[in-house]
Every structure is written in structure tokens, then in C-alpha cells.
Protein backbone atom coordinates (compact mmCIF):
# COMPACT_ATOMS: atom_id res chain seq x y z
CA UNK A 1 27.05 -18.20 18.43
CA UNK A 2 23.67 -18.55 17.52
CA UNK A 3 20.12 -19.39 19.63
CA UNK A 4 17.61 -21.74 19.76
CA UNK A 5 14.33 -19.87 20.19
CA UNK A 6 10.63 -21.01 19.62
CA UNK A 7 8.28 -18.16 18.64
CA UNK A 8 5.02 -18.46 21.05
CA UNK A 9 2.60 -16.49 18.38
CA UNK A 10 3.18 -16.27 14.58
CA UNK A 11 1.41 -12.75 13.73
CA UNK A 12 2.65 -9.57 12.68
CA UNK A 13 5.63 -9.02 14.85
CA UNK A 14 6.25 -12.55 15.71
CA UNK A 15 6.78 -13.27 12.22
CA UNK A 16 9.12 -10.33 11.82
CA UNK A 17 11.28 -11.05 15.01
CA UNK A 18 11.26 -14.32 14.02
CA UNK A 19 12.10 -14.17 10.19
CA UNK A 20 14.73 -11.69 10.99
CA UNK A 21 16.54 -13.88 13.78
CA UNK A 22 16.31 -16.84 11.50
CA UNK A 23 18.16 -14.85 8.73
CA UNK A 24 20.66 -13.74 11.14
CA UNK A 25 21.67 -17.15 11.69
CA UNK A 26 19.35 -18.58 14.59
CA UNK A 27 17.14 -21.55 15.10
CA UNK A 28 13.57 -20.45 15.15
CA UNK A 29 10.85 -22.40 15.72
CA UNK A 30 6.89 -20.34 15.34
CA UNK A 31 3.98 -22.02 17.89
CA UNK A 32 0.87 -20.80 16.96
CA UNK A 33 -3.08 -21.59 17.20
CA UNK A 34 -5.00 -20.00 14.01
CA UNK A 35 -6.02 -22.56 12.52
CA UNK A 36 -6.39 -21.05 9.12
CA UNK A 37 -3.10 -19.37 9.33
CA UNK A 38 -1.13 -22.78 9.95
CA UNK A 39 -2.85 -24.48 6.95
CA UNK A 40 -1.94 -21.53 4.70
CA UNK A 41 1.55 -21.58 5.79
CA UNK A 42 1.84 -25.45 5.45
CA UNK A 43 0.12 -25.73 2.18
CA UNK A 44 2.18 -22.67 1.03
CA UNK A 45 5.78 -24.17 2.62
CA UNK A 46 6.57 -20.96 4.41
CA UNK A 47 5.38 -17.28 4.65
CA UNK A 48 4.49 -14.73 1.85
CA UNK A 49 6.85 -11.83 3.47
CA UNK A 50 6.65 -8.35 2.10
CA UNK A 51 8.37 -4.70 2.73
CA UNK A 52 6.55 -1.92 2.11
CA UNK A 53 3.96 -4.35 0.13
CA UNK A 54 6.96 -5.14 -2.37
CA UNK A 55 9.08 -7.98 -3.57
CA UNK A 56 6.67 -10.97 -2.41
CA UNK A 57 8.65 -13.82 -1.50
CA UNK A 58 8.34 -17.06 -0.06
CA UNK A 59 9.76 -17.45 2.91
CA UNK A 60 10.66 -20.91 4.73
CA UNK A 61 9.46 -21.27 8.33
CA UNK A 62 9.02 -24.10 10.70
CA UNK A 63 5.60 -23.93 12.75
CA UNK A 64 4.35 -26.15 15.16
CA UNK A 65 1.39 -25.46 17.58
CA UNK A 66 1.68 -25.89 21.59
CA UNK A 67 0.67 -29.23 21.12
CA UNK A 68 2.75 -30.54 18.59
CA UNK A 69 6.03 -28.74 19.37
CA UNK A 70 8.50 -31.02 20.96
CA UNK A 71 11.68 -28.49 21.27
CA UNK A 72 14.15 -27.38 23.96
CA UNK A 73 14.82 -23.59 22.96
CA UNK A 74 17.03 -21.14 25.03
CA UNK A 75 14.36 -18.64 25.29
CA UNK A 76 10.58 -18.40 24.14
CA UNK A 77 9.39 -15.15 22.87
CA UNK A 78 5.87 -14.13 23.22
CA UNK A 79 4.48 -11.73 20.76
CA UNK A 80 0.50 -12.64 21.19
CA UNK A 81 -2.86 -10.38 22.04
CA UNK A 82 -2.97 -9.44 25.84
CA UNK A 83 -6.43 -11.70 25.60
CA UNK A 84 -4.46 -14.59 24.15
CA UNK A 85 -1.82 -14.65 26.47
CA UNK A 86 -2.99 -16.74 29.69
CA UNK A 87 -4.54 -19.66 26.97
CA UNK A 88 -1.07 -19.62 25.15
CA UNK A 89 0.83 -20.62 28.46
CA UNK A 90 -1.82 -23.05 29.38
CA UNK A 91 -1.34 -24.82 26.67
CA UNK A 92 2.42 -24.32 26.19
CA UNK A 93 3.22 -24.81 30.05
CA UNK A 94 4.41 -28.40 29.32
CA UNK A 95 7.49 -27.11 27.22
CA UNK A 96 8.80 -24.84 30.06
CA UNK A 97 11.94 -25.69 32.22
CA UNK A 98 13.94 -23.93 35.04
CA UNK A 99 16.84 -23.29 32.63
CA UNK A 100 14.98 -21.70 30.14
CA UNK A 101 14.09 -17.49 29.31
CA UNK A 102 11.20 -15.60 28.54
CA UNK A 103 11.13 -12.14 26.56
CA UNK A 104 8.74 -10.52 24.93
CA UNK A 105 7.51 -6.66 23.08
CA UNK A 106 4.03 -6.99 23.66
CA UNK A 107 2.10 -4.26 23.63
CA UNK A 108 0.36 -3.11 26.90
CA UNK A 109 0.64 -3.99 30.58
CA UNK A 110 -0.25 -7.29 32.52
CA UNK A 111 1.61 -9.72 30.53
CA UNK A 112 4.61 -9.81 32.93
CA UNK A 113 2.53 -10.96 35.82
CA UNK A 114 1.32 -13.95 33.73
CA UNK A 115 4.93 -14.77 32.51
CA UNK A 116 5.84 -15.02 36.55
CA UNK A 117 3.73 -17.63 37.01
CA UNK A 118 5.97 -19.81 34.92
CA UNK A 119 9.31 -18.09 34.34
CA UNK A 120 11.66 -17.04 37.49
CA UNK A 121 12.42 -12.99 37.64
CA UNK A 122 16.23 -13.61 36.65
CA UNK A 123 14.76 -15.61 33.43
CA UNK A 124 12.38 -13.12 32.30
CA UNK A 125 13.34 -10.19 29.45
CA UNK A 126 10.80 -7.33 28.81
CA UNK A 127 10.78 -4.68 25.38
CA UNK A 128 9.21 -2.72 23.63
CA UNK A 129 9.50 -1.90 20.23
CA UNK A 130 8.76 0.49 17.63
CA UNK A 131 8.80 -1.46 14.58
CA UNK A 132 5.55 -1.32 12.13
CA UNK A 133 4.48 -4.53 10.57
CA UNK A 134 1.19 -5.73 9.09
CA UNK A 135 -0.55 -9.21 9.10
CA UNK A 136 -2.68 -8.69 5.61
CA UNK A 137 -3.94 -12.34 5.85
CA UNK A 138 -3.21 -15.96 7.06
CA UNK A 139 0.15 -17.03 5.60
CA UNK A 140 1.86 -13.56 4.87
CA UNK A 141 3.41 -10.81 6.51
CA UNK A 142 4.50 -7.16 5.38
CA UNK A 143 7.26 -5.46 7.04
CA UNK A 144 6.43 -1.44 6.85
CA UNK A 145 9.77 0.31 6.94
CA UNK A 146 13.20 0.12 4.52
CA UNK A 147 15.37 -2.93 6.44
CA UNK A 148 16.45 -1.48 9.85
CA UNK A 149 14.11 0.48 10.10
CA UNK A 150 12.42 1.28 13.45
CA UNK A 151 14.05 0.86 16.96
CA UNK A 152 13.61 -1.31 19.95
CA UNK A 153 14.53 -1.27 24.12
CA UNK A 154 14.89 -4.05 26.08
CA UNK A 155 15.70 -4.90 30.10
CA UNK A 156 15.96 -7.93 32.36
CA UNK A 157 12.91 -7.99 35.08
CA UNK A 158 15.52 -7.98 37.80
CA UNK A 159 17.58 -4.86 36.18
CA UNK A 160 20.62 -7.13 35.94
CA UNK A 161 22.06 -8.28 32.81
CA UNK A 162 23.11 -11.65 32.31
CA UNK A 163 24.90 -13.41 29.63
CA UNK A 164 21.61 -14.36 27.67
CA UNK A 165 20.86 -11.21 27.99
CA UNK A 166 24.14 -9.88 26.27
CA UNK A 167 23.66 -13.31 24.05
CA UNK A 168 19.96 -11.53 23.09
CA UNK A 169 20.67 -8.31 22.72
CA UNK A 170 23.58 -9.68 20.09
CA UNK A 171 21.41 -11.20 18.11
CA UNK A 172 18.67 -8.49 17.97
CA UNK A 173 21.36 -6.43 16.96
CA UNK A 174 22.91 -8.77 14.00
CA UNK A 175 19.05 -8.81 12.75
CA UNK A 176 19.21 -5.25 12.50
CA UNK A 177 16.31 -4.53 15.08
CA UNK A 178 18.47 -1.98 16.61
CA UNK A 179 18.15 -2.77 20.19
CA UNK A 180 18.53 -0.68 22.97
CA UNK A 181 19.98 -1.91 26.58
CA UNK A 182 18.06 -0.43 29.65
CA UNK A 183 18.37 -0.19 33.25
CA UNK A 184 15.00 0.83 34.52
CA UNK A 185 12.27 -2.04 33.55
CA UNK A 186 8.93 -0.60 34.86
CA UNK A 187 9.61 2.47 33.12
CA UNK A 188 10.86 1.15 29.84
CA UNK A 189 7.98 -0.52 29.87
CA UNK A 190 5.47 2.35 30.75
CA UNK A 191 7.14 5.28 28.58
CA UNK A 192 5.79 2.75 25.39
CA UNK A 193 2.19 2.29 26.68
CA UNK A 194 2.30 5.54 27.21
CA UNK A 195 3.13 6.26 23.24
CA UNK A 196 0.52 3.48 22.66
CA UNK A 197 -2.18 5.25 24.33
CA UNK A 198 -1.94 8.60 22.43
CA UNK A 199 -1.17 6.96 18.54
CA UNK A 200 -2.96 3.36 18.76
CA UNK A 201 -6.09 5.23 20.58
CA UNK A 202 -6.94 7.92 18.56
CA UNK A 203 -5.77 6.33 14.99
CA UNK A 204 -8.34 3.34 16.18
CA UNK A 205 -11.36 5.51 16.66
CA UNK A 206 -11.68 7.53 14.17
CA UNK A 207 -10.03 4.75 11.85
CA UNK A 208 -7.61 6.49 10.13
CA UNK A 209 -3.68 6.24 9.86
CA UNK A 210 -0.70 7.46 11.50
CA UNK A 211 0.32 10.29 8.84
CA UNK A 212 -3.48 12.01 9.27
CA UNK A 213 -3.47 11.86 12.78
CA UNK A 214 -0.09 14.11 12.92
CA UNK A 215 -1.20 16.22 9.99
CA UNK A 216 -4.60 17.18 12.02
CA UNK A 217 -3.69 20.79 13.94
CA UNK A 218 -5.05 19.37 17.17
CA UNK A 219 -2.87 16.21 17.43
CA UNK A 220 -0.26 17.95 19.64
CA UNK A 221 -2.87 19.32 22.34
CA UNK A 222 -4.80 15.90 22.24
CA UNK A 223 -1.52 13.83 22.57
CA UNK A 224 0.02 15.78 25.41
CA UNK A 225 -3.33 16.23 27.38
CA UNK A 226 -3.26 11.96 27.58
CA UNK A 227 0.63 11.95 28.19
CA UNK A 228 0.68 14.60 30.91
CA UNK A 229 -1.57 12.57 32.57
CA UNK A 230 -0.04 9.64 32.12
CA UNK A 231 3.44 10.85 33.46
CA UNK A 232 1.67 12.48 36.14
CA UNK A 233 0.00 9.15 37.32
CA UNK A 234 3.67 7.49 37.27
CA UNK A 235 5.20 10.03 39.44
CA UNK A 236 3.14 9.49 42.25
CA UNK A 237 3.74 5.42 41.25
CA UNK A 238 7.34 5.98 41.15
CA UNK A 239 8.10 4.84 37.90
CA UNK A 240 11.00 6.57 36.15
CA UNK A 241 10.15 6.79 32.12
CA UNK A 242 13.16 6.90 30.12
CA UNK A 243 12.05 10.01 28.16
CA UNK A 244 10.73 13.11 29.19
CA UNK A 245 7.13 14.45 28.36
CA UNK A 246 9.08 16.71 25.67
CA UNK A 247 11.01 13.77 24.61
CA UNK A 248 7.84 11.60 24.24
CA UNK A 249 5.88 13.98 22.36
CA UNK A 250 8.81 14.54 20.14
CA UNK A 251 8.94 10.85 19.17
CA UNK A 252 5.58 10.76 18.78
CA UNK A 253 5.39 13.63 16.03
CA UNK A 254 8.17 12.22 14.32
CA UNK A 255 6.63 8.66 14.29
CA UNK A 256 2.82 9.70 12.88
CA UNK A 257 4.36 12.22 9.77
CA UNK A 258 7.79 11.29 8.93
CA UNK A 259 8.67 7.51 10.08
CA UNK A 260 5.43 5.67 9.41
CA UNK A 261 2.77 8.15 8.32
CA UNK A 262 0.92 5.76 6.23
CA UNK A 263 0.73 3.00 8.95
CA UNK A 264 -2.55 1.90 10.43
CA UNK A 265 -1.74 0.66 14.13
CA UNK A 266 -2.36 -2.84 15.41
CA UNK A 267 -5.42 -1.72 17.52
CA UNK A 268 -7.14 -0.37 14.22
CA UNK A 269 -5.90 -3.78 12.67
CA UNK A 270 -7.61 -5.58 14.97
CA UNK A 271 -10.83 -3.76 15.06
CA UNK A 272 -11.45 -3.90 11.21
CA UNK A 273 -11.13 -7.51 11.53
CA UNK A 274 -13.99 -7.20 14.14
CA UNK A 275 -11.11 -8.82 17.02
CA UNK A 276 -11.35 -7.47 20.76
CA UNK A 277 -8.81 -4.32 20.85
CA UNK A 278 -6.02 -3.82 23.98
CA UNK A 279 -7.05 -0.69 24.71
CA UNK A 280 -8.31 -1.98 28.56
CA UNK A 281 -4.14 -2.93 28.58
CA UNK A 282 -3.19 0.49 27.72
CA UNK A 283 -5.41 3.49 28.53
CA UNK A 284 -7.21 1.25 30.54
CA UNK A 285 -4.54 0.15 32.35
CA UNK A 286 -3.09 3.83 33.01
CA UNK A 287 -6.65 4.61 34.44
CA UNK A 288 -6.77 1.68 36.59
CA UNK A 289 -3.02 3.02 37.65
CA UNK A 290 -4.08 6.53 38.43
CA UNK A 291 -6.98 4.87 40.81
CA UNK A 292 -4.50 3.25 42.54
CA UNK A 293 -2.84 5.78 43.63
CA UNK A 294 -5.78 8.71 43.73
CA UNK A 295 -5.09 10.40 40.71
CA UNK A 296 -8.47 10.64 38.40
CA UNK A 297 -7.29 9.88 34.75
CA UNK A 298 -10.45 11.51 33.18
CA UNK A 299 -8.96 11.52 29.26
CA UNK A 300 -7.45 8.06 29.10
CA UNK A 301 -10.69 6.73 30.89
CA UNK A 302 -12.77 8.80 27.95
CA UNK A 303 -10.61 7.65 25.19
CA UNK A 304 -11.16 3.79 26.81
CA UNK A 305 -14.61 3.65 26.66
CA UNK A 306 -14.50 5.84 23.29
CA UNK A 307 -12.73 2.91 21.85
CA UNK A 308 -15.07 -0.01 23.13
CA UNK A 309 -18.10 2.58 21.76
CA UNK A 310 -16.17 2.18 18.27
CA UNK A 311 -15.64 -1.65 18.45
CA UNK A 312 -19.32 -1.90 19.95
CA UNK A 313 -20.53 -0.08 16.60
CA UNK A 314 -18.60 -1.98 14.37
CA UNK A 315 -20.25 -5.08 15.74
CA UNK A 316 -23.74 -4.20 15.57
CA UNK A 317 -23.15 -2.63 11.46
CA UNK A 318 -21.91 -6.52 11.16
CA UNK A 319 -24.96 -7.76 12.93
CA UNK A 320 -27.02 -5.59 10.79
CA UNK A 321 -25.24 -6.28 7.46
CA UNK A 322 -25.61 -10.41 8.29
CA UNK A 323 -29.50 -10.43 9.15
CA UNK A 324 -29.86 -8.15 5.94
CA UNK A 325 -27.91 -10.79 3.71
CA UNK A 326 -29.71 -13.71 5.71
CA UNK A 327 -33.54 -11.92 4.66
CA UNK A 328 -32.55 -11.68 1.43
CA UNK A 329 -31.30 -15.36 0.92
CA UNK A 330 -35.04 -16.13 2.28
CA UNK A 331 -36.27 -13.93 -0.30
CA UNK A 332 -34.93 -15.53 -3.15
CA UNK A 333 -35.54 -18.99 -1.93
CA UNK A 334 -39.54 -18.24 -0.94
């Protein structure tokens, strides 16, 4: 039977979770605020959608923004910046009702506090997913990855399944996102900022992409000095990861040199396009953890401000390009 969903955030991964629901038979709705995105994909009638950047197509969609959608889904899912987040449910918080869900992939930590403030704990869904795709420009989308490719987990806030839940994870499944049914939703949750923190980190600030990072000889020692840390900080939290430090660096060599080594993370996506990175939601947020509970996370704290040096350079090579091309207009018109 299918769902009724309405997609809070039409970017990369919305559009794929959304795209590939719709083709398995489900009524999606996109909501979305870029303004130059929505007038693409209106004037266009649909999305560009691309694997691999092949086979262009057109793609169909129906997009509304917060204000204009007038819907009843059975769930929302939320696939929008950390930053964006509180500003999204503002503005969307007229559309909510006690009988509806909330799930969401986003990257990072934080957002689940923010979805409590309008979604009980029985109605909200948490993920995380490890599924590549790339937002090249407003009004198209490129899936990285042959079709079922990459893998996803998923777990209810309260750790008890309901029928949505099944109804969900059924769907997921007949879109070939090849979901994965947990029982522990803290630590499902943590063991993928933890991968975050070592791939979307270091790719970022030295701008380069997945496959180089693993090739470098040092990528093993740098990513296990940030996850032994990391799992250090949640033992002393008490959060159980669902893979062990071996297990996490395994799936983390596998993912940089044979599953997506030509990938460029979202972090990186977002810096080149001079956008505010999540890094203070994932290395940040592990430091800010490791305060908590006395534990000094000296690497993750380096590799946060390392990546805020990065994003601070970009910005002042803009400023500097901009007053440059503004002196010479002057020149030409004195």
C-alpha cells in the first residue's frame, strides 16, 4: 500500500529519496525555499536527474514551498542543512498534526531535538544513510552509484517499531535504498557522524575527493586517531555504536577507494559554493560531547576549526576576487 509523504527540502538527497519513493509507487510531494531552484524546476516541469552524470532525463515532480503546500501526508521527511532546519519548521509548523511522522538522514547531530519540539517521540524516525548524490545546480540532481547502490539504517526514537515504521521501512526497501532496521537509536545515529567526521572533514579541507583521500598512505592513522576518540568519548556517554572501531574503519576504506572514490562529500559541496559547512554538527558536536563528559577531544576540535580556517579562506579569495573585478569596472568606465 503506498504513502503519502511531503519532502521538507528538495536538494541532493531529498530529491533522491524522494524520486525513488515516487517511482516505487508513493505520493510525494517536495517543500522547498531556493528560490532559484523552484523556478528552474517549474519552468523546466520536473527535475534534470542523472546517474553517474549519464542518461539526463526529465523527471516529473510536484513542489510546493511551506507556504503554499496545502497537504495531509503520513510522514514528512527532512533532508535540509543543520542551519536550515529550525527556519524550515517555523515556517512549515502550520502543516503538522498529532497523527502525523517525522523521519529524516540528515547528516550530523541536533536535528532530533528540534524535531521534538513538534513531533511526539513515538512519531519520530531517525537514519542515516550512505548513499552519494550530487546537487550540480538548481533544477537537477545526479545520483552517484549504479541503482541500489549504497545502504541505509533506520530506528524509531523510542526503540519500538510501529506499523509506519514497518509501512517505511517497506517502502525504502521497494525503492531499492536497502534499509536497515535498528534497535539502538543514539548509536545508529552516532556510529554515522562518526564516519562523517573522518571522510567529510578531511576530503573538505584539503578539497579533494573520496578516492585520494584513501589512496594517501596516512589516511588509515589520520582516520582512526579521530574515530578512537570518538568511540572513546561515547563510552563514557553510554552510547552503544553498532560497529566496532575495526568495523568502522573497515567501512570507511572500502567507501573512499572502492564504493565512491570519485565522490566529493556534501561538506566540500557546500564550501565550493561558498555555503556555511556542518562541521560544528559533526566534529564539533563530538568535541562538545567529550566536554561533557571530561574527555578532551583534541583532533576533532583541530580538524573543526581547520575546517572554518578553510571556509574563512575561501571567503576572503572571494572578497578579494570581487573588489578586484569591481576596480577594474571603474577603470574602464573612468
Amino acid at each position: 500500500m503506498f504513502m503519502k509523504f511531503a519532502m521538507i527540502g528538495a536538494g541532493a538527497m531529498g530529491l533522491r529519496y524522494g524520486i525513488l519513493l515516487q517511482e516505487a509507487g508513493n505520493d510525494v510531494t517536495f517543500i522547498d525555499t531556493w528560490q532559484p531552484h523552484i523556478d528552474k524546476i517549474r519552468e523546466q516541469g520536473g527535475v534534470y536527474v542523472m546517474r553517474d552524470h549519464k542518461d539526463r532525463h526529465l523527471t516529473k515532480i510536484k513542489l510546493e514551498t511551506p507556504e503554499s503546500y496545502q497537504g495531509d501526508p503520513d510522514m514528512f521527511i527532512f533532508f535540509v542543512k543543520q542551519m536550515q532546519l529550525d527556519d524550515y519548521l517555523k515556517r512549515c509548523a502550520h502543516l503538522f498534526n498529532d497523527r502525523q511522522y517525522a523521519f529524516t538522514c540528515m547528516n550530523g547531530m541536533g536535528h532530533i531535538e528540534k524535531l521534538q519540539k513538534y513531533f511526539a517521540d513515538d512519531k519520530i524516525i531517525g537514519g542515516t544513510a550512505l548513499i552519494a548524490t550530487v546537487l550540480p545546480g538548481p533544477g537537477e540532481v545526479d545520483f552517484m552509484g549504479k541503482r541500489g547502490a549504497g545502504k541505509m539504517n533506520m530506528c524509531p526514537l523510542n526503540e519500538k517499531p510501529d506499523e509506519m515504521t514497518h509501512k517505511l521501512f517497506n517502502e525504502l526497501k521497494k525503492a531499492q535504498m536497502n534499509p536497515t532496521l535498528t534497535h539502538d537509536f543514539t548509536g545508529t545515529l552516532m556510529t554515522k557522524v562518526i564516519f562523517n567526521s573522518v571522510i567529510n572533514t578531511l576530503c573538505t579541507m584539503f578539497e579533494i575527493p573520496m578516492g585520494e583521500l584513501g589512496n594517501f598512505k596516512g589516511f588509515y592513522s589520520m582516520g582512526r586517531q579521530l574515530i578512537d576518540e570518538a568511540y572513546d568519548i561515547c563510552a563514557r556517554a553510554g552510547i552503544h555504536l553498532v560497529s566496532t572501531r575495526d568495523e568502522e574503519m573497515t567501512a570507511l576504506d572500502r567507501n573512499v577507494r572502492i564504493d565512491m572514490p570519485l565522490h566529493y562529500p556534501s561538506m566540500y559541496q557546500d564550501m565550493i559554493k561558498d555555503r556555511p559547512t556542518e562541521v560544528d554538527y559533526i566534529n564539533g558536536y563530538i568535541a562538545e560531547l567529550g566536554r561533557k563528559y571530561h574527555y578532551e577531544a583534541a583532533t576533532h576540535l583541530f580538524v573543526t576549526q581547520a575546517v572554518h580556517l578553510a571556509e574563512y579562506h575561501r571567503q576572503n579569495e572571494a572578497k578579494k576576487r570581487a573588489a578586484a573585478k569591481q576596480a577594474e569596472l571603474q577603470k574602464q568606465t573612468a
